[in-house]
Structure formats: structure tokens, C-alpha cells
C-alpha atoms as a PDB file:
ATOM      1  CA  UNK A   1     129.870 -35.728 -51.593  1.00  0.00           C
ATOM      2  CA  UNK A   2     132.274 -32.821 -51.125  1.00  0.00           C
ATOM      3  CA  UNK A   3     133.530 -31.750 -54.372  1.00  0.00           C
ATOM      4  CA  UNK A   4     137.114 -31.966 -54.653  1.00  0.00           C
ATOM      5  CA  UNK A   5     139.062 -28.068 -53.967  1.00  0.00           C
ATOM      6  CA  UNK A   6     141.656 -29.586 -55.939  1.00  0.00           C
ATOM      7  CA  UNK A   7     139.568 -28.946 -59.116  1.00  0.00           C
ATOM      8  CA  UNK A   8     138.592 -25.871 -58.131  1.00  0.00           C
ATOM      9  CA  UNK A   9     139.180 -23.045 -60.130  1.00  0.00           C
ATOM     10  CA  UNK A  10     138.748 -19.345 -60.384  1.00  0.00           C
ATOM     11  CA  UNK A  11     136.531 -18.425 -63.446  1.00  0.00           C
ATOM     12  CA  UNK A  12     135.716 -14.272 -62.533  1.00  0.00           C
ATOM     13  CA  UNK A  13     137.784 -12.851 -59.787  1.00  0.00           C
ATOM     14  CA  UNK A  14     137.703 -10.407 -57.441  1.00  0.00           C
ATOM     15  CA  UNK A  15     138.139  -6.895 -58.353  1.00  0.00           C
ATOM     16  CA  UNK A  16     138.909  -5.990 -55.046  1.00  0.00           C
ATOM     17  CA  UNK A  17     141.792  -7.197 -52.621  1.00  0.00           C
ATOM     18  CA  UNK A  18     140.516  -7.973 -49.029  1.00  0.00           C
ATOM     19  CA  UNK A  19     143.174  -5.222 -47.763  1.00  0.00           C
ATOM     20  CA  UNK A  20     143.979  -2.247 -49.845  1.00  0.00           C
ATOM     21  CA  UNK A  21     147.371  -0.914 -50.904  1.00  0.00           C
ATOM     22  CA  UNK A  22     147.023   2.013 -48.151  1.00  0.00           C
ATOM     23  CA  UNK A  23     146.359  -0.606 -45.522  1.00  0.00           C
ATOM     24  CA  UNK A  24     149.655  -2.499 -46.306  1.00  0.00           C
ATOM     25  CA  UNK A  25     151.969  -0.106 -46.465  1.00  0.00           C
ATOM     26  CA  UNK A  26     150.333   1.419 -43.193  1.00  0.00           C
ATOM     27  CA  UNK A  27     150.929  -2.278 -41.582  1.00  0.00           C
ATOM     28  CA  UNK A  28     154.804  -2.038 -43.438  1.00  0.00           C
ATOM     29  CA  UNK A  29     155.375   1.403 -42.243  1.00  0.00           C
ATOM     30  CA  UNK A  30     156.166   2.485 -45.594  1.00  0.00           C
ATOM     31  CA  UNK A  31     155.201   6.126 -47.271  1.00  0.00           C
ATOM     32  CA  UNK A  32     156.988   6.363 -50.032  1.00  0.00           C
ATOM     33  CA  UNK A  33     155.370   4.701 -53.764  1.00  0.00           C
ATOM     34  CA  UNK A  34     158.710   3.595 -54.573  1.00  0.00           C
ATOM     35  CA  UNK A  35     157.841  -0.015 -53.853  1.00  0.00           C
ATOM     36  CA  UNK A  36     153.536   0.411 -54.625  1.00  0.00           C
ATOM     37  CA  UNK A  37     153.777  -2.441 -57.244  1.00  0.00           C
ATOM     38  CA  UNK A  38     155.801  -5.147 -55.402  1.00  0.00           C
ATOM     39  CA  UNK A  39     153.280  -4.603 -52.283  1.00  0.00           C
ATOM     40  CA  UNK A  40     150.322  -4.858 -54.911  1.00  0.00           C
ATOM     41  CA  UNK A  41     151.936  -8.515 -55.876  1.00  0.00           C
ATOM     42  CA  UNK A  42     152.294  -9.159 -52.036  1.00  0.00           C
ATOM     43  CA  UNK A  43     148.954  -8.353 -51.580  1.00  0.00           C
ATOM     44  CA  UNK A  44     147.798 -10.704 -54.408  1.00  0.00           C
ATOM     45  CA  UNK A  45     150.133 -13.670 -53.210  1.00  0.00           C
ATOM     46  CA  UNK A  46     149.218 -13.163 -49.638  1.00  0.00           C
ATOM     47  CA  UNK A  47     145.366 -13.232 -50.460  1.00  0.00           C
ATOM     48  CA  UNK A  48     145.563 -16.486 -52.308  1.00  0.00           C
ATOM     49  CA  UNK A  49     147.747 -18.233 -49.727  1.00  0.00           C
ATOM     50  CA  UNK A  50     145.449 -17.520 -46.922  1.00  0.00           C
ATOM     51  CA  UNK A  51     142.867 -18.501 -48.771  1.00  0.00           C
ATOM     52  CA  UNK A  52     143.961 -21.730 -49.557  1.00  0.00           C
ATOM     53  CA  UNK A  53     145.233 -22.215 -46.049  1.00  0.00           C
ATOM     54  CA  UNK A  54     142.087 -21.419 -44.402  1.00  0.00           C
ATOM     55  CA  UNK A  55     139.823 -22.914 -46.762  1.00  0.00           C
ATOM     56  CA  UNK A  56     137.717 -19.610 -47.552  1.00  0.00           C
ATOM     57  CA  UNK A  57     136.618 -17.017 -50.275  1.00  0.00           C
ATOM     58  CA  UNK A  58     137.432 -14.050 -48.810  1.00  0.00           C
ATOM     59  CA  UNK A  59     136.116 -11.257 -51.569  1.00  0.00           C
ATOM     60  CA  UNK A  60     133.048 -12.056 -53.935  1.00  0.00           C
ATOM     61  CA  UNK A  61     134.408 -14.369 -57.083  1.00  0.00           C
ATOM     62  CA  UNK A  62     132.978 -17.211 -59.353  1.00  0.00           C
ATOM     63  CA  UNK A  63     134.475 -20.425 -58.900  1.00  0.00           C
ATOM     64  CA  UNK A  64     134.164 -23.823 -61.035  1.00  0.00           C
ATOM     65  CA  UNK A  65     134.680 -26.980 -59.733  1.00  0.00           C
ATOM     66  CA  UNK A  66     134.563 -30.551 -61.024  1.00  0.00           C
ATOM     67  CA  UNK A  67     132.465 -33.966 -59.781  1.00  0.00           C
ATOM     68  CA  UNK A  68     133.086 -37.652 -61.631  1.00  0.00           C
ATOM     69  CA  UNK A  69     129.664 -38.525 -60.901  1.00  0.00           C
ATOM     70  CA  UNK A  70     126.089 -37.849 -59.401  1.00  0.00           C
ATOM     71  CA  UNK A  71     126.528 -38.246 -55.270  1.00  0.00           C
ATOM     72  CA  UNK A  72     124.732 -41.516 -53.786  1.00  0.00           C
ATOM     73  CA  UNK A  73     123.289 -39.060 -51.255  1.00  0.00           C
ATOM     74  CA  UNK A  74     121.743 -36.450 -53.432  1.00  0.00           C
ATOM     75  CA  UNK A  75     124.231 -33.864 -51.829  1.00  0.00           C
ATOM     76  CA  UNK A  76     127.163 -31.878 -53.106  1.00  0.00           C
ATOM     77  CA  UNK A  77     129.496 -29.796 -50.578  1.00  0.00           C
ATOM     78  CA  UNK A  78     131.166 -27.122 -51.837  1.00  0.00           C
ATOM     79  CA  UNK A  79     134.329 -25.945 -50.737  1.00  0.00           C
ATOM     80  CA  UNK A  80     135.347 -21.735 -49.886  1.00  0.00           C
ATOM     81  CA  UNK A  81     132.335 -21.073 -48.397  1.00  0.00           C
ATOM     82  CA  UNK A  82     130.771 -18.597 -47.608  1.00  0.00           C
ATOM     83  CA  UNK A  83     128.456 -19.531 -50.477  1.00  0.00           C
ATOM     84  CA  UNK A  84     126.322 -16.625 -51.885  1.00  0.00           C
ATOM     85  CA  UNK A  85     124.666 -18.558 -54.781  1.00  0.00           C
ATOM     86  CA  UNK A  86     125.082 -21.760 -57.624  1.00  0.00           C
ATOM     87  CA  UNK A  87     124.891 -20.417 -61.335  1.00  0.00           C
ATOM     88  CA  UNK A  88     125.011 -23.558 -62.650  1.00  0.00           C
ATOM     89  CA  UNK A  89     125.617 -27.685 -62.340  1.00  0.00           C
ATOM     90  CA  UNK A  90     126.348 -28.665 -66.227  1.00  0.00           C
ATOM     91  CA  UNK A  91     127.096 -32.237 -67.273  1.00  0.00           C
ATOM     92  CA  UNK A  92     128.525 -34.300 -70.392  1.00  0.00           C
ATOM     93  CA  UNK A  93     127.006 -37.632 -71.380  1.00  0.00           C
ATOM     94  CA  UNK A  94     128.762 -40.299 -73.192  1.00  0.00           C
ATOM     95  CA  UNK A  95     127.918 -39.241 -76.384  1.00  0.00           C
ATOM     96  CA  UNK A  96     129.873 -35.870 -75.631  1.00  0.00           C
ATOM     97  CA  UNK A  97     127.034 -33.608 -75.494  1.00  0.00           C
ATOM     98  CA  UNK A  98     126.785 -30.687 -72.877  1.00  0.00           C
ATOM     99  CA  UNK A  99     123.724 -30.303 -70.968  1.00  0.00           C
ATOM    100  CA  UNK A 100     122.854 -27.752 -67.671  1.00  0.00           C
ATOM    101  CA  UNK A 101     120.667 -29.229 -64.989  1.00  0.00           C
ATOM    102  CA  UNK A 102     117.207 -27.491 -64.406  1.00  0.00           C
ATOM    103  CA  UNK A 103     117.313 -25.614 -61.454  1.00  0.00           C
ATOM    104  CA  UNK A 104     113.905 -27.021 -60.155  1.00  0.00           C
ATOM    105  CA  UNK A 105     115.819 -30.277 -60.059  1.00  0.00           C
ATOM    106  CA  UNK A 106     118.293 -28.438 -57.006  1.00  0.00           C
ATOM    107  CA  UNK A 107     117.784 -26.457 -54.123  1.00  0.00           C
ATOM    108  CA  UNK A 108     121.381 -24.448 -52.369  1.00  0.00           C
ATOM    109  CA  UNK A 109     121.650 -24.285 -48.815  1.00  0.00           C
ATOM    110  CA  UNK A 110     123.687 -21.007 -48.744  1.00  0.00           C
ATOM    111  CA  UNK A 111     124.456 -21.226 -44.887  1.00  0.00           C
ATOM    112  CA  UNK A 112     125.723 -25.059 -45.428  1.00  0.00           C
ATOM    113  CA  UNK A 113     127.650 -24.169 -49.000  1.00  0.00           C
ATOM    114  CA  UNK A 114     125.798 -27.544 -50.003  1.00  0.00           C
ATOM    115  CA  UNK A 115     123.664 -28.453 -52.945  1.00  0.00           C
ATOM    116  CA  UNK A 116     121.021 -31.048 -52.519  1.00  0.00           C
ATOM    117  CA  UNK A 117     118.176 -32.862 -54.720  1.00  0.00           C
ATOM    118  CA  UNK A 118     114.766 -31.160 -54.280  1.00  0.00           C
ATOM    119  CA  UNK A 119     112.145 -33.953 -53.174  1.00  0.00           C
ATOM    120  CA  UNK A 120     110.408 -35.763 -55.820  1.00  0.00           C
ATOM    121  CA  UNK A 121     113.822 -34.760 -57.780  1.00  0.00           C
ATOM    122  CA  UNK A 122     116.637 -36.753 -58.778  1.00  0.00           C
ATOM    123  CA  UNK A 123     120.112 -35.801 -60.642  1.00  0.00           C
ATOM    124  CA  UNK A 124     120.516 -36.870 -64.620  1.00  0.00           C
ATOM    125  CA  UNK A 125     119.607 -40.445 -65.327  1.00  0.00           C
ATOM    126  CA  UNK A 126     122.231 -39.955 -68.702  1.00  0.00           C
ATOM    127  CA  UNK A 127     125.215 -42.188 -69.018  1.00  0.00           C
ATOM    128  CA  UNK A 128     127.955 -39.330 -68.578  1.00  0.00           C
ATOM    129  CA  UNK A 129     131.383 -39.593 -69.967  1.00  0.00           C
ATOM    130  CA  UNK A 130     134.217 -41.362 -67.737  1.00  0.00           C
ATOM    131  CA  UNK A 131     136.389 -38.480 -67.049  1.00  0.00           C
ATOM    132  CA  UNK A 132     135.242 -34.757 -65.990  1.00  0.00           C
ATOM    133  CA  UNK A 133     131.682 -35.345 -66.550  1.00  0.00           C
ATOM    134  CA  UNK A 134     130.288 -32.835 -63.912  1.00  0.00           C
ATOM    135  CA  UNK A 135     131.277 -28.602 -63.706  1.00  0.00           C
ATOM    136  CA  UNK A 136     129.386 -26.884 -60.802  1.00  0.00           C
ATOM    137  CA  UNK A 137     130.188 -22.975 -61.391  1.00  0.00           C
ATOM    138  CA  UNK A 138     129.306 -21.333 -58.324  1.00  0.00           C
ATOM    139  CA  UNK A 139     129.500 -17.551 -55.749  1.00  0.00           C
ATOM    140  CA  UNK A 140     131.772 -17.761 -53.024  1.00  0.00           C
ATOM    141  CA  UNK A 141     133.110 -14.775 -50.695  1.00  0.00           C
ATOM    142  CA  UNK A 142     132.155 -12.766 -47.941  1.00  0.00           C
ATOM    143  CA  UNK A 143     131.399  -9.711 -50.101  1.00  0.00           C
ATOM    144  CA  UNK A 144     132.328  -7.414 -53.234  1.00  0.00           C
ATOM    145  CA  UNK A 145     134.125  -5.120 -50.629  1.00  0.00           C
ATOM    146  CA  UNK A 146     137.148  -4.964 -48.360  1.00  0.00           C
ATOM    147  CA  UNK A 147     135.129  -4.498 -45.461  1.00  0.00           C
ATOM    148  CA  UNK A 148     132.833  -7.500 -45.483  1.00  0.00           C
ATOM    149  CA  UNK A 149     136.151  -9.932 -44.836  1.00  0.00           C
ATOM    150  CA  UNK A 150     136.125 -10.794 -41.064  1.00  0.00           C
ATOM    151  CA  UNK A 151     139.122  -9.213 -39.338  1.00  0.00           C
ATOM    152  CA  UNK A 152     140.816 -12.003 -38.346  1.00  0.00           C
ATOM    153  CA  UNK A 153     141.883 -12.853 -41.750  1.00  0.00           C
ATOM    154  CA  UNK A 154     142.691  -9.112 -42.318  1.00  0.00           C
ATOM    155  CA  UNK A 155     144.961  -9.227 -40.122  1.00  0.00           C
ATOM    156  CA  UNK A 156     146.332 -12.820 -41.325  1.00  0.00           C
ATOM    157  CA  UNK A 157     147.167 -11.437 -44.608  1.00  0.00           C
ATOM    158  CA  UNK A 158     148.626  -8.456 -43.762  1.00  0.00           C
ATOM    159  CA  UNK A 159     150.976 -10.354 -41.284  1.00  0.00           C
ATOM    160  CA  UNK A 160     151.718 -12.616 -44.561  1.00  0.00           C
ATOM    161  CA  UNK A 161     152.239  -9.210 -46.952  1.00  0.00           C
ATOM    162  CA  UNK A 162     154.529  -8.441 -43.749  1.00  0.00           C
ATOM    163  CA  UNK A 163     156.675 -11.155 -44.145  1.00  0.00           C
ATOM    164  CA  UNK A 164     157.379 -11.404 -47.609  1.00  0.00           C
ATOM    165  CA  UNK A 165     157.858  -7.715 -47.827  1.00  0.00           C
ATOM    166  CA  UNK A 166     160.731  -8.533 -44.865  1.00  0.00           C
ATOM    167  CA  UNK A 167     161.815 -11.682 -45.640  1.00  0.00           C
ATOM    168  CA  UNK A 168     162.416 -11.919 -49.679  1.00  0.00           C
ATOM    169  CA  UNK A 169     164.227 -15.345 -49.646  1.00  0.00           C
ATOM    170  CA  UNK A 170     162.604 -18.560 -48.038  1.00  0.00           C
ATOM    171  CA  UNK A 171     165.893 -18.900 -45.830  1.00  0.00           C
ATOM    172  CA  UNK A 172     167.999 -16.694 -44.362  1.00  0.00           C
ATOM    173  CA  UNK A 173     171.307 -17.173 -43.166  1.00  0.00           C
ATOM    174  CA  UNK A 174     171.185 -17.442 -38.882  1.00  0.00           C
ATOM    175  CA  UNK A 175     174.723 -17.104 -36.785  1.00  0.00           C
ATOM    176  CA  UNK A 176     177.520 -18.894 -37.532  1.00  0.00           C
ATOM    177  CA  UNK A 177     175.918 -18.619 -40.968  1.00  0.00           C
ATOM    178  CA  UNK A 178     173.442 -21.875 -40.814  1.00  0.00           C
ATOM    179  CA  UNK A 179     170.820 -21.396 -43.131  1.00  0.00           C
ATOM    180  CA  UNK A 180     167.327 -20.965 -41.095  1.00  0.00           C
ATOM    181  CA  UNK A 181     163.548 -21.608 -42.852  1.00  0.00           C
ATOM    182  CA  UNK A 182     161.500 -18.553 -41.899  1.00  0.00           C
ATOM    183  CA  UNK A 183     158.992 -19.552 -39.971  1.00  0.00           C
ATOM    184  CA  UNK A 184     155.110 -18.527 -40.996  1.00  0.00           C
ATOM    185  CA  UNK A 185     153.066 -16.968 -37.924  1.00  0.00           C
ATOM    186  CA  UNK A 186     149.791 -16.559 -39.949  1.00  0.00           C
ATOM    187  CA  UNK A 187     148.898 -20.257 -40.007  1.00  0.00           C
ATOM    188  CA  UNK A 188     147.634 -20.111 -36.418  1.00  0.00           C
ATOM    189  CA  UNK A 189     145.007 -17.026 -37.372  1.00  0.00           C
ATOM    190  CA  UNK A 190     143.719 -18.761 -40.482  1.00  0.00           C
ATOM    191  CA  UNK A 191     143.075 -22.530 -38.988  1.00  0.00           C
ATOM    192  CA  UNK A 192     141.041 -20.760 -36.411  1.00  0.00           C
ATOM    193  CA  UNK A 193     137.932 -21.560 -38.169  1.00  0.00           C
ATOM    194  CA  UNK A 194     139.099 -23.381 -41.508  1.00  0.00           C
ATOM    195  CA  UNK A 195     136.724 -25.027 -43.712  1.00  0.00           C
ATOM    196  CA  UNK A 196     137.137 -28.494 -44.519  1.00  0.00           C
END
């Protein structure tokens, strides 16, 4: 069972961006600091879109996702791999009490970003409530610096800071004044290898 990325959530973020402020404004040409905190916001928009887009956790954060029920196959999937470790797989039963699974009951398969029933295991037996019964809170990301981010999605989101820092309206007005979408060139470098 994959769990769903639309429940995903960021619990502990980053502290780092994948590209720094210096390596921006290098990629915009710009040396002046008049314009440091609107690239800082680029760079913060730009990271999250390409990593939704391509499916990944580029710097080291905790995530939290939800399940609405045990998987038949013993397996959970994670999505933004790479996976670096599970902190926990907690559950509420009808009753409305919380309860964490033992960790003897699970083993993580870092390399797959999966988490599977050990043998002789088996998930909860309880009766769990009928709506967000299951939060896995997991470590996703490539590492706590810059550096550890492949470059192909380096250069992905600096294209994207590119972009917005050039283009600061979603349309812009073409000859004989027709309005014209601005067309995204990063999507190509990010689906290269997207998960899920």
C-alpha cells in the first residue's frame, strides 16, 4: 500500500535550502542585496515546487503521513524517498485512544522507502477509528546539506528561481499584445527520475 502524498505533511523542516542565496544570485547574475529577500522566497517556492514535481525530499526533513487502515500485504510505501529512517507508525482505535506500534513489530527498507511486517509479526489486531486512524512520521532527504542534493535537481531549481525572478506574472503580454502562459522548462529535469 503506498501511502497517499496527498496527506503528507511537513512536521520539522529543513534548515537548509538545496541551493544557497550566493548560488542564485550567481545563476541571476545579480550582485547587489537589494533584492536578497525576494530571491530567499524564490528559493523557498522553487524548492517546494520541484519537489512536488519530482516526487523527492531533497534536504533532510521529517514528514507525517496518513493510512485508513493496516495494508492486506503487510507493506507500506512511502512517498519522497530517499528514506533515511521511520520514527514512528502510531494508530487510534475506536475507542479514541492513541497507541505507537512496537518497532520489533516493523522492519524499513531504506533503499525501497517501504515499511514491511517482520516475520512472525503482524500490524494491530485493534478496531481503529473510521477516519485518520494511521500517522507514519518518517526521514526523508538526501542529506542535512546543500551538497548531498544530486545536481540535476540543482540545476532544476535554480532554472525555476530563474524564472520567477524574470517572469513575475504567470502571463505576459506577446505581439500584437495576446496574452502568452510562460512556459516551465524545469519539468523535463525533474521527471527524469520521479518517484511515483
Amino acid at each position: 500500500m503506498i501511502l497517499p502524498a496527498n496527506t503528507v505533511s511537513v512536521s520539522s523542516g529543513p534548515s537548509v535550502g538545496p541551493v544557497t542565496r550566493t548560488e542564485a544570485k550567481t545563476h541571476l547574475r545579480v550582485d547587489i542585496a537589494d533584492e536578497d529577500d525576494l530571491i530567499d522566497r524564490l528559493i523557498a517556492a522553487s524548492s517546494r515546487y520541484c519537489e512536488q514535481v519530482s516526487g523527492r525530499a531533497f534536504i533532510t526533513q521529517t514528514l507525517t503521513g496518513g493510512l485508513s487502515g493496516w495494508p492486506i500485504d503487510g507493506v507500506i510505501r512511502l512517498p519522497y524517498p530517499p528514506l533515511q529512517s521511520v520514527t514512528s507508525i502510531a494508530y487510534v482505535d475506536t475507542a479514541g485512544d492513541s497507541a505507537n506500534v512496537s518497532s520489533a513489530v516493523y522492519g524499513v527498507d531504506t533503499k525501497l522507502g517501504l515499511i514491511y511486517v517482520n516475520y512472525g509479526q503482524s500490524w494491530p489486531s485493534t478496531a481503529l477509528r473510521p477516519y485518520d486512524p494511521i500517522t507514519v512520521t518518517w526521514v526523508s532527504g538526501y542529506g542535512a546539506a546543500a551538497a548531498a542534493v544530486p545536481e540535476g535537481y540543482k540545476q532544476a531549481l535554480l532554472l525555476m528561481v530563474g524564472h520567477l525572478y524574470e517572469n513575475r506574472e504567470s502571463v505576459v503580454i506577446g505581439q500584437g499584445y495576446t496574452p502568452i502562459e510562460v512556459p516551465l522548462a524545469v519539468n523535463s529535469l525533474l521527471m527524469v527520475d520521479r518517484a511515483y
